[in-house]
Protein backbone atom coordinates (compact mmCIF):
# COMPACT_ATOMS: atom_id res chain seq x y z
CA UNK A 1 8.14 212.53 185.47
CA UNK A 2 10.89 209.72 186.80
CA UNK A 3 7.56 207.73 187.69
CA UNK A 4 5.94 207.88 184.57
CA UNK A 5 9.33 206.96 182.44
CA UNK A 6 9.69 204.19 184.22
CA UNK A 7 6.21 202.94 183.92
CA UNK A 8 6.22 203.72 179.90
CA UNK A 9 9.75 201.43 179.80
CA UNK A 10 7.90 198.78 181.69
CA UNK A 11 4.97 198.68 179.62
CA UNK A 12 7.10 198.98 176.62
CA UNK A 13 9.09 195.85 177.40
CA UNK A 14 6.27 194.12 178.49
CA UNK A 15 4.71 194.76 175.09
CA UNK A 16 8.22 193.85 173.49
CA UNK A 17 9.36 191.12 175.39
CA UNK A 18 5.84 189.14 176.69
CA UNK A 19 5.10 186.94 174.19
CA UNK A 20 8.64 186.03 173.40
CA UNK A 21 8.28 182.30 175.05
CA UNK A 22 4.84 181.87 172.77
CA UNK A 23 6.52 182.95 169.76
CA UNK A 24 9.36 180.85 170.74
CA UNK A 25 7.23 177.92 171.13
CA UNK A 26 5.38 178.27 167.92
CA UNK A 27 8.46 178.62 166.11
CA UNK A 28 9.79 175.23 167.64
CA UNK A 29 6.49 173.49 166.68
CA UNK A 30 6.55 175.17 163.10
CA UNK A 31 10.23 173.54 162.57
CA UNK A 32 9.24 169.69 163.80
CA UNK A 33 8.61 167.36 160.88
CA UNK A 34 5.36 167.06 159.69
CA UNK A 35 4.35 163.03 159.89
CA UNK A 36 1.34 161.09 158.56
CA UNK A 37 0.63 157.67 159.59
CA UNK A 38 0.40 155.74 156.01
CA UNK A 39 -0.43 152.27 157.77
CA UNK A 40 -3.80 152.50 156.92
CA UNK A 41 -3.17 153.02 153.37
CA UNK A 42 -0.82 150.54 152.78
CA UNK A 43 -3.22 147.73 154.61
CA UNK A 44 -6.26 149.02 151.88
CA UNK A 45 -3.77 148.77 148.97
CA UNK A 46 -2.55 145.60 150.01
CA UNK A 47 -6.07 143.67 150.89
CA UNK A 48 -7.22 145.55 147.74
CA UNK A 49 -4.67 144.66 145.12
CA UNK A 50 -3.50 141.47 146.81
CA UNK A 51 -0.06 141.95 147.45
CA UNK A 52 1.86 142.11 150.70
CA UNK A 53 2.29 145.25 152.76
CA UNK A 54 6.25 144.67 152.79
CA UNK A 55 6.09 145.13 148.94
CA UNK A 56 4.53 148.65 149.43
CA UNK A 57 6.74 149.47 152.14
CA UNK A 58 10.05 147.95 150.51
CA UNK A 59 9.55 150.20 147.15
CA UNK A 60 8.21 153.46 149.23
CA UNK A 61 11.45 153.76 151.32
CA UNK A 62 13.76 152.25 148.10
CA UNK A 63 12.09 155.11 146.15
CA UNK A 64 11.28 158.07 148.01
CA UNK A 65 12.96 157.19 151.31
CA UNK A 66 9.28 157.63 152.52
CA UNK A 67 8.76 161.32 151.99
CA UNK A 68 5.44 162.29 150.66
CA UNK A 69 6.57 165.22 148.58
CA UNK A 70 9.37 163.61 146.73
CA UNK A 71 10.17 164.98 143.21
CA UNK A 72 12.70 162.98 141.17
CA UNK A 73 14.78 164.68 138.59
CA UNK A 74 13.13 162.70 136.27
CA UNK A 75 9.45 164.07 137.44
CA UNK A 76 8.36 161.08 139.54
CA UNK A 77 6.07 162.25 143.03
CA UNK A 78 5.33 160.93 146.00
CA UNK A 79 6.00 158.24 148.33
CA UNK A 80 5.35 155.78 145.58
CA UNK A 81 7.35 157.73 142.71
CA UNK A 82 5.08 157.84 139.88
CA UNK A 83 5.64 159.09 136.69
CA UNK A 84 2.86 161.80 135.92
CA UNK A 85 1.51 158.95 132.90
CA UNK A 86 1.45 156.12 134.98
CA UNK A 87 -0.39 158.22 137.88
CA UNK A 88 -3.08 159.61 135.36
CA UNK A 89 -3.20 156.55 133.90
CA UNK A 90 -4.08 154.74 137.55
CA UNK A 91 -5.90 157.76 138.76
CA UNK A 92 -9.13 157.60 135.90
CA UNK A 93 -8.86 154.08 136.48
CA UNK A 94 -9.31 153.69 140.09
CA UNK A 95 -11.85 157.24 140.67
CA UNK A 96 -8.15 159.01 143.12
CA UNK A 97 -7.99 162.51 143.58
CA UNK A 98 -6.34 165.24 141.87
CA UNK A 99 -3.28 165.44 144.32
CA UNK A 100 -0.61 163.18 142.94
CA UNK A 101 1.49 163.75 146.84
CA UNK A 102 -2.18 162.37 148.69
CA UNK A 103 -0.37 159.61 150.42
CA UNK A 104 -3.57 157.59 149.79
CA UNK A 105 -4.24 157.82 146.38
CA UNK A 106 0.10 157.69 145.65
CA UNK A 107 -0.23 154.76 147.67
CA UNK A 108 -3.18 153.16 145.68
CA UNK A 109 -2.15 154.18 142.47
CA UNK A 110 1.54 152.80 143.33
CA UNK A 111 0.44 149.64 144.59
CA UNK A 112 -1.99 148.98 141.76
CA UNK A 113 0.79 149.69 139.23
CA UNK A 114 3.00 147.46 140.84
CA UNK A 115 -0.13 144.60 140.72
CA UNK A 116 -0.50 145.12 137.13
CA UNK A 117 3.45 144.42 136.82
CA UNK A 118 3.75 141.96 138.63
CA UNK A 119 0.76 140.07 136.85
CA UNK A 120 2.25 141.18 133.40
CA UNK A 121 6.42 139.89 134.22
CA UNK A 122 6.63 138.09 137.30
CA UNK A 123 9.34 137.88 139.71
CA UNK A 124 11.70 139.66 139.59
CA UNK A 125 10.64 141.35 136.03
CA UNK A 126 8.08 143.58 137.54
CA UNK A 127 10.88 145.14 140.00
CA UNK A 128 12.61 145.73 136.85
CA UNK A 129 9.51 147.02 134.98
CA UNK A 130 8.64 149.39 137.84
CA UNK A 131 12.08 151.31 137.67
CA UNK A 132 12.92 151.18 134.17
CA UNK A 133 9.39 151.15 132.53
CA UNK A 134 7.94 148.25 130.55
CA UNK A 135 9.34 148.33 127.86
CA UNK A 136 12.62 148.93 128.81
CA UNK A 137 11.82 145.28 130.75
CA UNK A 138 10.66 144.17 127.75
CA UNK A 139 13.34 145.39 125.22
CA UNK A 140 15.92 143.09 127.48
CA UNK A 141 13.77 140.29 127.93
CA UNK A 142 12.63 140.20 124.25
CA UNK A 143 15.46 141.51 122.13
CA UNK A 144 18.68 141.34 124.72
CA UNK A 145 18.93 145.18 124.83
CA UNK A 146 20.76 145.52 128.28
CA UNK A 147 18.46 147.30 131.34
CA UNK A 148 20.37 150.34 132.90
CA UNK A 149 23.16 149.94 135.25
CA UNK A 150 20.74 151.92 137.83
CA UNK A 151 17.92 148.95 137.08
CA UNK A 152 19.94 146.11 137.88
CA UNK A 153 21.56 147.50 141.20
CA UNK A 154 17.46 148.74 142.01
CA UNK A 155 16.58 145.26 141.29
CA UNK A 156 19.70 143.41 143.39
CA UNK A 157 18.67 145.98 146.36
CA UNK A 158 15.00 145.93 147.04
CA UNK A 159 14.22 142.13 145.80
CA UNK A 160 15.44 141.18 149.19
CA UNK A 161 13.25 143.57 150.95
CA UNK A 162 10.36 141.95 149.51
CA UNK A 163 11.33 138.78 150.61
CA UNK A 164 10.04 136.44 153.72
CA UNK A 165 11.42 133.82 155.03
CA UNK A 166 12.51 132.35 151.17
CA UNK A 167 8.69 133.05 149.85
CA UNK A 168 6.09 135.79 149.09
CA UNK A 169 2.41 135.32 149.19
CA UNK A 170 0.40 137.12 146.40
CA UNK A 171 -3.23 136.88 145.92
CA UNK A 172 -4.47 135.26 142.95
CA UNK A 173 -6.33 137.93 140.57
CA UNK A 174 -8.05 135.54 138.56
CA UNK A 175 -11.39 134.39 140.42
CA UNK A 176 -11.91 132.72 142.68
CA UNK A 177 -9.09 134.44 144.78
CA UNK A 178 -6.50 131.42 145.62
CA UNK A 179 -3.01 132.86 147.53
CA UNK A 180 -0.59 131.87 145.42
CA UNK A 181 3.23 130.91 147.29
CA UNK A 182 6.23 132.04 145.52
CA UNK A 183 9.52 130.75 145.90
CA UNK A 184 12.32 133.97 145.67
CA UNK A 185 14.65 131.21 144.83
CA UNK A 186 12.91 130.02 141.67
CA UNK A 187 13.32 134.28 140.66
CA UNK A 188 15.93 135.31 139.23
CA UNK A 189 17.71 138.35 139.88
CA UNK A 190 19.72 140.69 138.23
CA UNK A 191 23.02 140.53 138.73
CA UNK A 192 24.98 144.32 139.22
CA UNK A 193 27.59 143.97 136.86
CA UNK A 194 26.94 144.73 133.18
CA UNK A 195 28.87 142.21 131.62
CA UNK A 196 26.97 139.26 133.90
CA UNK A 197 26.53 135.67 131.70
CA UNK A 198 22.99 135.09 130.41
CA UNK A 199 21.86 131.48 130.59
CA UNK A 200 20.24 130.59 127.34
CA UNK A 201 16.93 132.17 128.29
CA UNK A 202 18.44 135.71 128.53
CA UNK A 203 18.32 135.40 132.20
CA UNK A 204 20.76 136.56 134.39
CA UNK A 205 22.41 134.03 136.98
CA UNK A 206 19.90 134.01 139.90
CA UNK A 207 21.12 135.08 143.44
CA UNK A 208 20.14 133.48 146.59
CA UNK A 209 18.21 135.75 148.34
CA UNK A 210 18.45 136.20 152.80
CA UNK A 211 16.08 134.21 154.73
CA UNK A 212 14.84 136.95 156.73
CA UNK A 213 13.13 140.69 156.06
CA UNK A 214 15.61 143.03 157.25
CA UNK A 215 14.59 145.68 159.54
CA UNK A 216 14.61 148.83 156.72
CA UNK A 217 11.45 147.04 155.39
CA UNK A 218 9.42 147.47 158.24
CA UNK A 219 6.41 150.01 158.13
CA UNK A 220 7.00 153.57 157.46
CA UNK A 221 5.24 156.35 158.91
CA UNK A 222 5.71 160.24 157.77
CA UNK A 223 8.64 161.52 156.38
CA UNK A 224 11.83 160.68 156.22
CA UNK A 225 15.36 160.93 154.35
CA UNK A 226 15.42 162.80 150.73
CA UNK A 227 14.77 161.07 147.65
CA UNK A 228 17.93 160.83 145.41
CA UNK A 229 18.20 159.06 141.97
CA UNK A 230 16.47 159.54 138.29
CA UNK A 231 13.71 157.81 137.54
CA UNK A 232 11.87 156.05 134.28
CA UNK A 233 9.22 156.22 131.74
């Protein structure tokens, strides 16, 4: 009777106890960060849209800190933050998906967006443009109407990302494809402060941008910090 009690409690604890250190392990794999390598993506977007990866990379970690299911308050997704117009918009126009969080087609649709900007208001008025909408851009640049407090810091803090060594190189969209060099120097940027003098183009006095990339623009991969901040349009 002794014997068989104690073989029941062993086989009990076995049966208990035995695949504790599996569990265990599958619990510590379930809580690691999930990661996806986005190089790929960002090298399509860039040879497809002409525009260099550190763009891509500079307004993926200013806007979602690189974390592929970033919601803004304001509705923006992805690593690219896009408004659900602008990423319908780019989506029938470029054949992507139906997942606005496929780092892919967020990366596509983000980087063809920020093309179209860019072709539309130069630098820096397509940084501008891409966080406040166009025609908040254009409501400053047109009639005076002064961008958002949260605009002009976005501008004064990822324009230097985007930077290298003084100059950007953009392909040309027109045909045939020509790169095109771009001094940072000759673009203005906003200035911070709200009450900043215009010159007598509307412009606000230009700052002299680093002569290097810092390190927070190099390549991304996965997931990272939260996003934080509102966002436009």
């Amino acid at each position: 009777m002794c014997r068989n009690s104690f073989g029941f409690a062993a086989f009990l604890a076995a049966a208990l106890f035995g695949n504790a250190p599996a569990s265990g392990q599958a619990a510590a794999e379930q809580a690691q960060p999930r990661t996806v390598d986005i190089a790929a993506h960002v090298a399509e977007a860039s040879q497809r849209f002409g525009i260099p990866v550190q763009w891509i990379y500079a307004v993926m970690r200013t806007e979602s800190a690189g974390r592929i299911g970033a919601v803004s308050s304001a509705g923006a997704v992805g690593l690219m933050q896009l408004m659900p117009g602008t990423w319908a918009r780019q989506r029938a126009r470029f054949g992507l998906g139906p997942d606005p969080f496929d780092p892919r087609d967020n990366i596509i649709a983000g980087a063809s967006y920020l093309r179209e900007l860019y072709d539309s208001y130069g630098i820096p008025g397509f940084l501008a443009a891409y966080n406040a909408g166009g025609g908040r851009y254009e409501d400053w640049r047109d009639r005076g109407r002064p961008l958002p407090a949260e605009t002009r810091a976005y501008v004064a803090k990822i324009a230097p990302m985007l930077q290298a060594g003084g100059a950007a190189t953009v392909v040309a969209s027109a045909s045939p494809v020509q790169p095109v060099r771009l001094s940072w120097t000759q673009g203005q940027l906003f200035a911070v402060r709200a009450d900043a003098p215009a010159d007598a183009s509307g412009s606000f006095a230009a700052a002299a941008p680093p002569t290097s990339v810092p390190a927070s623009s190099a390549p991304l991969n996965g997931l990272f910090a939260p996003v934080s901040g509102s966002r436009r349009q």
